[in-house]
PDB file of N, CA and C in Angstrom:
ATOM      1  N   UNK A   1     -21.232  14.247   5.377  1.00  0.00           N
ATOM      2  CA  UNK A   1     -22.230  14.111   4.324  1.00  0.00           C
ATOM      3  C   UNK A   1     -23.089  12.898   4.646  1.00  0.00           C
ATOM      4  N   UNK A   2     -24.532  13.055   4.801  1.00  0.00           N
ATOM      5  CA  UNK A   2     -25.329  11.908   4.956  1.00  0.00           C
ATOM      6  C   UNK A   2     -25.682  10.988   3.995  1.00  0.00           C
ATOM      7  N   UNK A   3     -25.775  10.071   3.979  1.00  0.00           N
ATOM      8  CA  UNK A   3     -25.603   8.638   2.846  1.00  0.00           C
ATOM      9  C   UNK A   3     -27.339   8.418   2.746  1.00  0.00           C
ATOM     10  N   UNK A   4     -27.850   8.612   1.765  1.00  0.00           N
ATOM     11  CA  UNK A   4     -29.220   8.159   1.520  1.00  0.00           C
ATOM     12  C   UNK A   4     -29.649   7.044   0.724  1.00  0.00           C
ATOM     13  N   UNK A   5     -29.863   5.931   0.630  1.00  0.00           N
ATOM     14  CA  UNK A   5     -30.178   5.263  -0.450  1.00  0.00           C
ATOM     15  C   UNK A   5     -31.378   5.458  -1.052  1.00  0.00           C
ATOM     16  N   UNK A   6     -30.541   5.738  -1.833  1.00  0.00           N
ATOM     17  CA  UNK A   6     -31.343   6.532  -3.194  1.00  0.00           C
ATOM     18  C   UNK A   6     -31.722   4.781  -4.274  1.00  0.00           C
ATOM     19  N   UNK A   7     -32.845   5.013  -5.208  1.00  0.00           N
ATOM     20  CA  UNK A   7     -32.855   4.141  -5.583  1.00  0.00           C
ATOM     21  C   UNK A   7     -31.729   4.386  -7.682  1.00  0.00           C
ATOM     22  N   UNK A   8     -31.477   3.476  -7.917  1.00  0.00           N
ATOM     23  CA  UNK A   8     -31.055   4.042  -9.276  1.00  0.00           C
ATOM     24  C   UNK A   8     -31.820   3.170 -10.312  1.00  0.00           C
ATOM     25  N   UNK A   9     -32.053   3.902 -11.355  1.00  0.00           N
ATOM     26  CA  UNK A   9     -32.686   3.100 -12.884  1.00  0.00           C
ATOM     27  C   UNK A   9     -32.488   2.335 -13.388  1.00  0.00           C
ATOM     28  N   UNK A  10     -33.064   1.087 -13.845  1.00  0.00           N
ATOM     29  CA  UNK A  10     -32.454   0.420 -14.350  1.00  0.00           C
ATOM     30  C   UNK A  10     -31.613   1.090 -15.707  1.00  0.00           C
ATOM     31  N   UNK A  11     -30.587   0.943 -16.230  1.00  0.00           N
ATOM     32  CA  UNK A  11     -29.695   1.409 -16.964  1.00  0.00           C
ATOM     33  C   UNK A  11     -28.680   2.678 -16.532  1.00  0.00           C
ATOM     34  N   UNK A  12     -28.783   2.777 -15.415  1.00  0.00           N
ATOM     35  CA  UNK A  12     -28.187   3.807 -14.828  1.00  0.00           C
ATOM     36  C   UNK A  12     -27.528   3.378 -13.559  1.00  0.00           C
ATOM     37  N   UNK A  13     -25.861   4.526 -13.305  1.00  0.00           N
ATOM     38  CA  UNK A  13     -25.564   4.157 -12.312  1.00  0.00           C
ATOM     39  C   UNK A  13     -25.047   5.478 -11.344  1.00  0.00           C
ATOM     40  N   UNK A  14     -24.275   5.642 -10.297  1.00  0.00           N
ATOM     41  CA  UNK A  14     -24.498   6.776  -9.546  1.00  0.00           C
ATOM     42  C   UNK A  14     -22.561   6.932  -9.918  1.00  0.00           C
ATOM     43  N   UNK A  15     -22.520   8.191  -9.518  1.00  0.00           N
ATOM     44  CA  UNK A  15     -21.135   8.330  -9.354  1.00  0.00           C
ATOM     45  C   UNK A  15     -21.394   9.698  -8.196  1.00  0.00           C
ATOM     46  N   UNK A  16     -20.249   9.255  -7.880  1.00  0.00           N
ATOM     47  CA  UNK A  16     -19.759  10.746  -6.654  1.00  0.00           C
ATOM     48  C   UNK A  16     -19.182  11.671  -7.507  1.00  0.00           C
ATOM     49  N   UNK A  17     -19.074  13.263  -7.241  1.00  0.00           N
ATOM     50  CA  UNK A  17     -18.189  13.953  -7.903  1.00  0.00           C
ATOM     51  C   UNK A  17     -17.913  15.248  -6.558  1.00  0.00           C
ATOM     52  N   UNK A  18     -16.425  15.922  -6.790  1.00  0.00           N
ATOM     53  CA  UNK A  18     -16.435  17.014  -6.521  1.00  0.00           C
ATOM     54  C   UNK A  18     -15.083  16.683  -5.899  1.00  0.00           C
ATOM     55  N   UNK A  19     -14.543  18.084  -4.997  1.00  0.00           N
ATOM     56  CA  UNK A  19     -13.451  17.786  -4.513  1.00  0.00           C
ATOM     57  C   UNK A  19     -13.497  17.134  -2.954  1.00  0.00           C
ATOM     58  N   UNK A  20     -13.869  18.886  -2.357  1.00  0.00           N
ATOM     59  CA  UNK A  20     -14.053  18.843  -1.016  1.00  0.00           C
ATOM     60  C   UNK A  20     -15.476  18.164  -0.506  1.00  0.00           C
ATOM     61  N   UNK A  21     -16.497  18.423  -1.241  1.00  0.00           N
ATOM     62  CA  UNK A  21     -17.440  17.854  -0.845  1.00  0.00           C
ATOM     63  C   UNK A  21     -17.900  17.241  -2.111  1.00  0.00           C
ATOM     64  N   UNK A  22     -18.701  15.910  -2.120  1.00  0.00           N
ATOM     65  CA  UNK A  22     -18.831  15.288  -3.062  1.00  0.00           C
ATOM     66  C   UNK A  22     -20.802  15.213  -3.438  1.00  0.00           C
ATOM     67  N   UNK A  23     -21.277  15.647  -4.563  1.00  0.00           N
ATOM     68  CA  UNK A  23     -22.684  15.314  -4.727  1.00  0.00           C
ATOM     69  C   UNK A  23     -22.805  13.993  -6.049  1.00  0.00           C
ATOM     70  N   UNK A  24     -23.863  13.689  -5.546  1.00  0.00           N
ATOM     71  CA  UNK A  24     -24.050  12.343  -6.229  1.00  0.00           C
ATOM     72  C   UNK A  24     -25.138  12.652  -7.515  1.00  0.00           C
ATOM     73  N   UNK A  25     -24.527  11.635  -8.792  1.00  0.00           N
ATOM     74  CA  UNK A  25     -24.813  11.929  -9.894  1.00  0.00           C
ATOM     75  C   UNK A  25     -25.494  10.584 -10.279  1.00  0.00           C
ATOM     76  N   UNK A  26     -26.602  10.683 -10.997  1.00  0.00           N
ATOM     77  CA  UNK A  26     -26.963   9.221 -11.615  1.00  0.00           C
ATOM     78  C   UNK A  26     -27.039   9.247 -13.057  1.00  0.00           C
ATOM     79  N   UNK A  27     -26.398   8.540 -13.736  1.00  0.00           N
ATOM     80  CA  UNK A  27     -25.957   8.986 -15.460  1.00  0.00           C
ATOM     81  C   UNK A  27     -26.227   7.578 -16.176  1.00  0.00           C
ATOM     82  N   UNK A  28     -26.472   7.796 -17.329  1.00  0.00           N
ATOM     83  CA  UNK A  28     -26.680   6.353 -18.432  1.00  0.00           C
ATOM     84  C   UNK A  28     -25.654   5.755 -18.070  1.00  0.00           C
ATOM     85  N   UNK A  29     -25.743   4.463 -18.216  1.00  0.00           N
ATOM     86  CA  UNK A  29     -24.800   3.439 -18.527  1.00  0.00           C
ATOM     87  C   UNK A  29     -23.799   3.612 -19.862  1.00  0.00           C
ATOM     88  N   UNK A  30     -24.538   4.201 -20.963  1.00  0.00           N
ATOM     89  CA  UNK A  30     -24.354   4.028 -22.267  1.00  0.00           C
ATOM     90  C   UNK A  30     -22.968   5.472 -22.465  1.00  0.00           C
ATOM     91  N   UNK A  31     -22.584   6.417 -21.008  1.00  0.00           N
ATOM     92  CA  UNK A  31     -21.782   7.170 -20.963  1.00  0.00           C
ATOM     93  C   UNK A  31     -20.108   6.381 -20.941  1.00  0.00           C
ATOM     94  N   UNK A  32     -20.602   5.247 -20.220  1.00  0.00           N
ATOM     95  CA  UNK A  32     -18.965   4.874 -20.532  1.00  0.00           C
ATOM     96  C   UNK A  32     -18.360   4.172 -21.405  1.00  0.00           C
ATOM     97  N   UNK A  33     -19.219   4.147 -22.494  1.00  0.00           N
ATOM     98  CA  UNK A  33     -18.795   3.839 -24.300  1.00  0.00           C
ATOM     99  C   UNK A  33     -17.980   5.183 -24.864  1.00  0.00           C
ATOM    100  N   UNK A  34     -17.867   6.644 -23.906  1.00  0.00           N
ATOM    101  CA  UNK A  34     -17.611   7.659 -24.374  1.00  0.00           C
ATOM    102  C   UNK A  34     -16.603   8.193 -24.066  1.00  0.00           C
ATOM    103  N   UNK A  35     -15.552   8.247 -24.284  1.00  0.00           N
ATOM    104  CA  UNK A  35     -14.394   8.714 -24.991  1.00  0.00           C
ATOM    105  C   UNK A  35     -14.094   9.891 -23.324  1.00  0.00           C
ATOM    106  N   UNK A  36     -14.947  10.976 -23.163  1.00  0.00           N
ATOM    107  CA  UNK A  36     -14.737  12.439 -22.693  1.00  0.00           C
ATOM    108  C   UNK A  36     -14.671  11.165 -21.509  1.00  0.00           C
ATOM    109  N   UNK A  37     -15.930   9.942 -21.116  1.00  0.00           N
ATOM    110  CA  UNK A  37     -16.186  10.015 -19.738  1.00  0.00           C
ATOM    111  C   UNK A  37     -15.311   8.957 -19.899  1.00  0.00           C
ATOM    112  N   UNK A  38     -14.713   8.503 -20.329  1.00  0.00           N
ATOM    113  CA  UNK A  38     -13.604   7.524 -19.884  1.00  0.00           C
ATOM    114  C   UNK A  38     -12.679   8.058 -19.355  1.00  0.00           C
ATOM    115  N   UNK A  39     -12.133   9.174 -19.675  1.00  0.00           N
ATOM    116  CA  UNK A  39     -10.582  10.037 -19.172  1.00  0.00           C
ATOM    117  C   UNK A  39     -11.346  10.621 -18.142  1.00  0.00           C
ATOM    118  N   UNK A  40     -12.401  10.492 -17.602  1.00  0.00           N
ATOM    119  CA  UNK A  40     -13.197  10.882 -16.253  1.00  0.00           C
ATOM    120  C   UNK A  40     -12.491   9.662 -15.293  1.00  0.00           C
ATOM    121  N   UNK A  41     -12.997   8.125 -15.809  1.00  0.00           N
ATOM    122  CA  UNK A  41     -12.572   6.914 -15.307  1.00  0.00           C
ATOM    123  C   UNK A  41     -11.611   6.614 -15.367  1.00  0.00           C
ATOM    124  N   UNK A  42     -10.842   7.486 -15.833  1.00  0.00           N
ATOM    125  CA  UNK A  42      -9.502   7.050 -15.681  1.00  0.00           C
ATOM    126  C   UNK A  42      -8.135   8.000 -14.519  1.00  0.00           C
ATOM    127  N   UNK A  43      -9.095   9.034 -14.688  1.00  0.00           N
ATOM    128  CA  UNK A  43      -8.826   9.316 -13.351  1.00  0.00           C
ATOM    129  C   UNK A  43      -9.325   9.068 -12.043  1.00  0.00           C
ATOM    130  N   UNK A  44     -10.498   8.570 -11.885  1.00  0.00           N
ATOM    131  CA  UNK A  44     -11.096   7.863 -10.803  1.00  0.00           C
ATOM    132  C   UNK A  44     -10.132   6.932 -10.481  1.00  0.00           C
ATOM    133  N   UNK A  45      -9.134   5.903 -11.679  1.00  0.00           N
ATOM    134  CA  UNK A  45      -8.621   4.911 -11.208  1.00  0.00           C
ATOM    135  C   UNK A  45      -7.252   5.488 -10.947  1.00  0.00           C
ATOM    136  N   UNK A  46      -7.114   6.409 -11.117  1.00  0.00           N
ATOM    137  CA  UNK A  46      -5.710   7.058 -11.118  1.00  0.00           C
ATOM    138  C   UNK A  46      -5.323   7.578  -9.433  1.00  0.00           C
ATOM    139  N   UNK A  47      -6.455   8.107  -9.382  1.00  0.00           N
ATOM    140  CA  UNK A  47      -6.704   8.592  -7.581  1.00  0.00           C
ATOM    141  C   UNK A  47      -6.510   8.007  -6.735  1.00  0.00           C
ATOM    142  N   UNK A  48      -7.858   6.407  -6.911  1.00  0.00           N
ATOM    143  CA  UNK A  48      -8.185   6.070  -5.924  1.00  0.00           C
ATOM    144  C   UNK A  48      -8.199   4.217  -6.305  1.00  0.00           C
ATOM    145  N   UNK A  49      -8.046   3.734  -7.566  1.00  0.00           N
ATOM    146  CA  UNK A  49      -7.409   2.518  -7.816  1.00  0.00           C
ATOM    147  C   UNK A  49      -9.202   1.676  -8.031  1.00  0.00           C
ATOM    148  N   UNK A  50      -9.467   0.876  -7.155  1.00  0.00           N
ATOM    149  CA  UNK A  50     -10.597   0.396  -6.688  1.00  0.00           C
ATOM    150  C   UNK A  50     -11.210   0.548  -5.545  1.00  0.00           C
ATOM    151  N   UNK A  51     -10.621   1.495  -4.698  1.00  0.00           N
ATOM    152  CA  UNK A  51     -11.080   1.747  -3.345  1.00  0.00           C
ATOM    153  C   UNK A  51     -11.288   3.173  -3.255  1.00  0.00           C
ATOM    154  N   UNK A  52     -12.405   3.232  -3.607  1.00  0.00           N
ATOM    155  CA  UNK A  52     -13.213   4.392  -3.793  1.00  0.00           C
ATOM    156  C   UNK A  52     -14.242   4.334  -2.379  1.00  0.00           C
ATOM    157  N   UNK A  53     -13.454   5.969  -2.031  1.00  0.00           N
ATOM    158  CA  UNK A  53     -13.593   6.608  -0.372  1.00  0.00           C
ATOM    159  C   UNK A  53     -15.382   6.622   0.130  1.00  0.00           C
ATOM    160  N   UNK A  54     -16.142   6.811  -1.468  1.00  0.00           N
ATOM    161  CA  UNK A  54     -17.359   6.983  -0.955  1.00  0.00           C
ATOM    162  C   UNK A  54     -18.194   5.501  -0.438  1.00  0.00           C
ATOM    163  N   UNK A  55     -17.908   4.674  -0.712  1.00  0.00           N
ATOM    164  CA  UNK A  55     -18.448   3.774  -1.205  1.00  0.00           C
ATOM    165  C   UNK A  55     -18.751   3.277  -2.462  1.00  0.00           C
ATOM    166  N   UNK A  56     -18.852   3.969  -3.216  1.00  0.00           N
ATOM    167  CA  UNK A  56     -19.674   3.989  -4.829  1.00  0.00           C
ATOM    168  C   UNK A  56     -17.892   4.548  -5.668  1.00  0.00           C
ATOM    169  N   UNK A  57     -18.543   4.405  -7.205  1.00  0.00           N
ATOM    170  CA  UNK A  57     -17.582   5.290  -8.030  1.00  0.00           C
ATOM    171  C   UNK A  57     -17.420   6.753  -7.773  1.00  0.00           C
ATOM    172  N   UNK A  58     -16.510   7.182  -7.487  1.00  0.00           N
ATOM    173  CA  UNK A  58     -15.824   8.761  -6.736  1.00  0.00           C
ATOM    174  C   UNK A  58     -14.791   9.454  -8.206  1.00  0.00           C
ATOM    175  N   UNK A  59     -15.924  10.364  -8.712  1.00  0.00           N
ATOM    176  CA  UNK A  59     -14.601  10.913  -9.486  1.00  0.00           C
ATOM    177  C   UNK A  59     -14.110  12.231  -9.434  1.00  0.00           C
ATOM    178  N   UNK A  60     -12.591  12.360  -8.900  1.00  0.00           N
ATOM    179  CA  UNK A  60     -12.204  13.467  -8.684  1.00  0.00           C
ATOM    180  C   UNK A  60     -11.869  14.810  -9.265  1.00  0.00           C
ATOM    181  N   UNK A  61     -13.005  15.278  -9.888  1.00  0.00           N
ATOM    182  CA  UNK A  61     -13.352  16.107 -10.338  1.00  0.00           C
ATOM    183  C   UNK A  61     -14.246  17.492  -9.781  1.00  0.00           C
ATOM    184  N   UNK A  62     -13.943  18.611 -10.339  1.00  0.00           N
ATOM    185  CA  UNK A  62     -14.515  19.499  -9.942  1.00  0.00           C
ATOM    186  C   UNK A  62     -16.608  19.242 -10.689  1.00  0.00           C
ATOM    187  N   UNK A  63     -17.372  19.690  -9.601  1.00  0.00           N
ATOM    188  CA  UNK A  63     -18.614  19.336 -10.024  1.00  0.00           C
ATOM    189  C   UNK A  63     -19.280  20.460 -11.557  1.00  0.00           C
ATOM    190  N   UNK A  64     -18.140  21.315 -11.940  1.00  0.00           N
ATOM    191  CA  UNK A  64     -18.301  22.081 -13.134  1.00  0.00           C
ATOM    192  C   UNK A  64     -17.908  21.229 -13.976  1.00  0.00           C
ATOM    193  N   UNK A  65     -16.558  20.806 -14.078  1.00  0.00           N
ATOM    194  CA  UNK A  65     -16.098  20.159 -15.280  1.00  0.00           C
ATOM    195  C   UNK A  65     -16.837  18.660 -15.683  1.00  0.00           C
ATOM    196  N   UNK A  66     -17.421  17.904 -14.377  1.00  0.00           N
ATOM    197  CA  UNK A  66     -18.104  17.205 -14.812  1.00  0.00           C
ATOM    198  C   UNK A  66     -19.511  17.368 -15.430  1.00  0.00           C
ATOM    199  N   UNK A  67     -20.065  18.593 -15.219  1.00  0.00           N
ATOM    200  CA  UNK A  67     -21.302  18.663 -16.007  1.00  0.00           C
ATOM    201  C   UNK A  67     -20.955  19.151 -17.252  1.00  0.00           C
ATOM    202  N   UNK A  68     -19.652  20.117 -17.553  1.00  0.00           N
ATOM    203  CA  UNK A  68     -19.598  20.168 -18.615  1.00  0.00           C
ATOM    204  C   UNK A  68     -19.111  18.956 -19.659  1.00  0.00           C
ATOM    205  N   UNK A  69     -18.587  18.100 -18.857  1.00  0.00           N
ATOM    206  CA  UNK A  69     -18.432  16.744 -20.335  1.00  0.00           C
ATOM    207  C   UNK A  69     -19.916  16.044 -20.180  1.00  0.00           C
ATOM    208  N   UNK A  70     -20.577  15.800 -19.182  1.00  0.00           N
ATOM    209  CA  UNK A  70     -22.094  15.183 -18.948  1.00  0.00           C
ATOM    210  C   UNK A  70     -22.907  15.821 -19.943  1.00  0.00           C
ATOM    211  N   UNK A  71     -23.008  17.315 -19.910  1.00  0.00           N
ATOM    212  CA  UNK A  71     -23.612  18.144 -21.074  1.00  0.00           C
ATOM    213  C   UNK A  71     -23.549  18.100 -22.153  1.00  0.00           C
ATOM    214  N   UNK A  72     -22.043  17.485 -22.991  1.00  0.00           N
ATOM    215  CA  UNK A  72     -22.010  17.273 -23.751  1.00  0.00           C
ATOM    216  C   UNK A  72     -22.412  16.380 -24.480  1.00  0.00           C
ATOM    217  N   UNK A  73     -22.506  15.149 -23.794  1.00  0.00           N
ATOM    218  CA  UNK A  73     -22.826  14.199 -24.069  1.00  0.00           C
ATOM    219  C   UNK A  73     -24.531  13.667 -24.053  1.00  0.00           C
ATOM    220  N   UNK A  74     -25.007  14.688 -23.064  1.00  0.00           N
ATOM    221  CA  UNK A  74     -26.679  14.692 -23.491  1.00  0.00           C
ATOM    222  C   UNK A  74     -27.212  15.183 -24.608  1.00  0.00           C
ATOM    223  N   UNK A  75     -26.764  15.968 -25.134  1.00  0.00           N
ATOM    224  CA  UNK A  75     -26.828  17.335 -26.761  1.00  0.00           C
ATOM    225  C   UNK A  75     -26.565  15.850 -28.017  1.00  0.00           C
ATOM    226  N   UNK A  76     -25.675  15.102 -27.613  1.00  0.00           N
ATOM    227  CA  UNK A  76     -25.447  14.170 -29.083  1.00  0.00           C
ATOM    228  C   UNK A  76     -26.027  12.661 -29.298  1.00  0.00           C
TER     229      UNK A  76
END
């Protein structure tokens, strides 16, 4: 997978997702006040501790289930 630096928003940060192959996500800041995306981060730390494979935050998740809690959380 090729590494691009991408630029991110201010208030925003990137996360990796997926299993086998990972695509990169850029999401509010204001998501990890939220409940669904914390048990996201908490398996990120469960996986991979602080040494996260991509470089960046890696969460090991399928790239469905993460849009479906992301989705949710854009609607409210």
């Amino acid at each position: 997978m090729g590494f691009e630096s991408k630029n991110v928003p201010k208030g925003y940060f990137a996360v990796y997702v997926g299993e086998a192959q990972k695509k990169r996500f850029v999401v509010p800041i204001s998501y990890l006040k939220n409940p669904s995306f914390q048990n996201l981060l908490s398996q990120a730390e469960e996986e991979f501790g602080f040494n996260h494979p991509m470089g960046a935050l890696t969460i090991p998740c399928t790239e469905e289930a993460f849009i479906d809690v992301t989705s949710g959380l854009n609607s409210s």
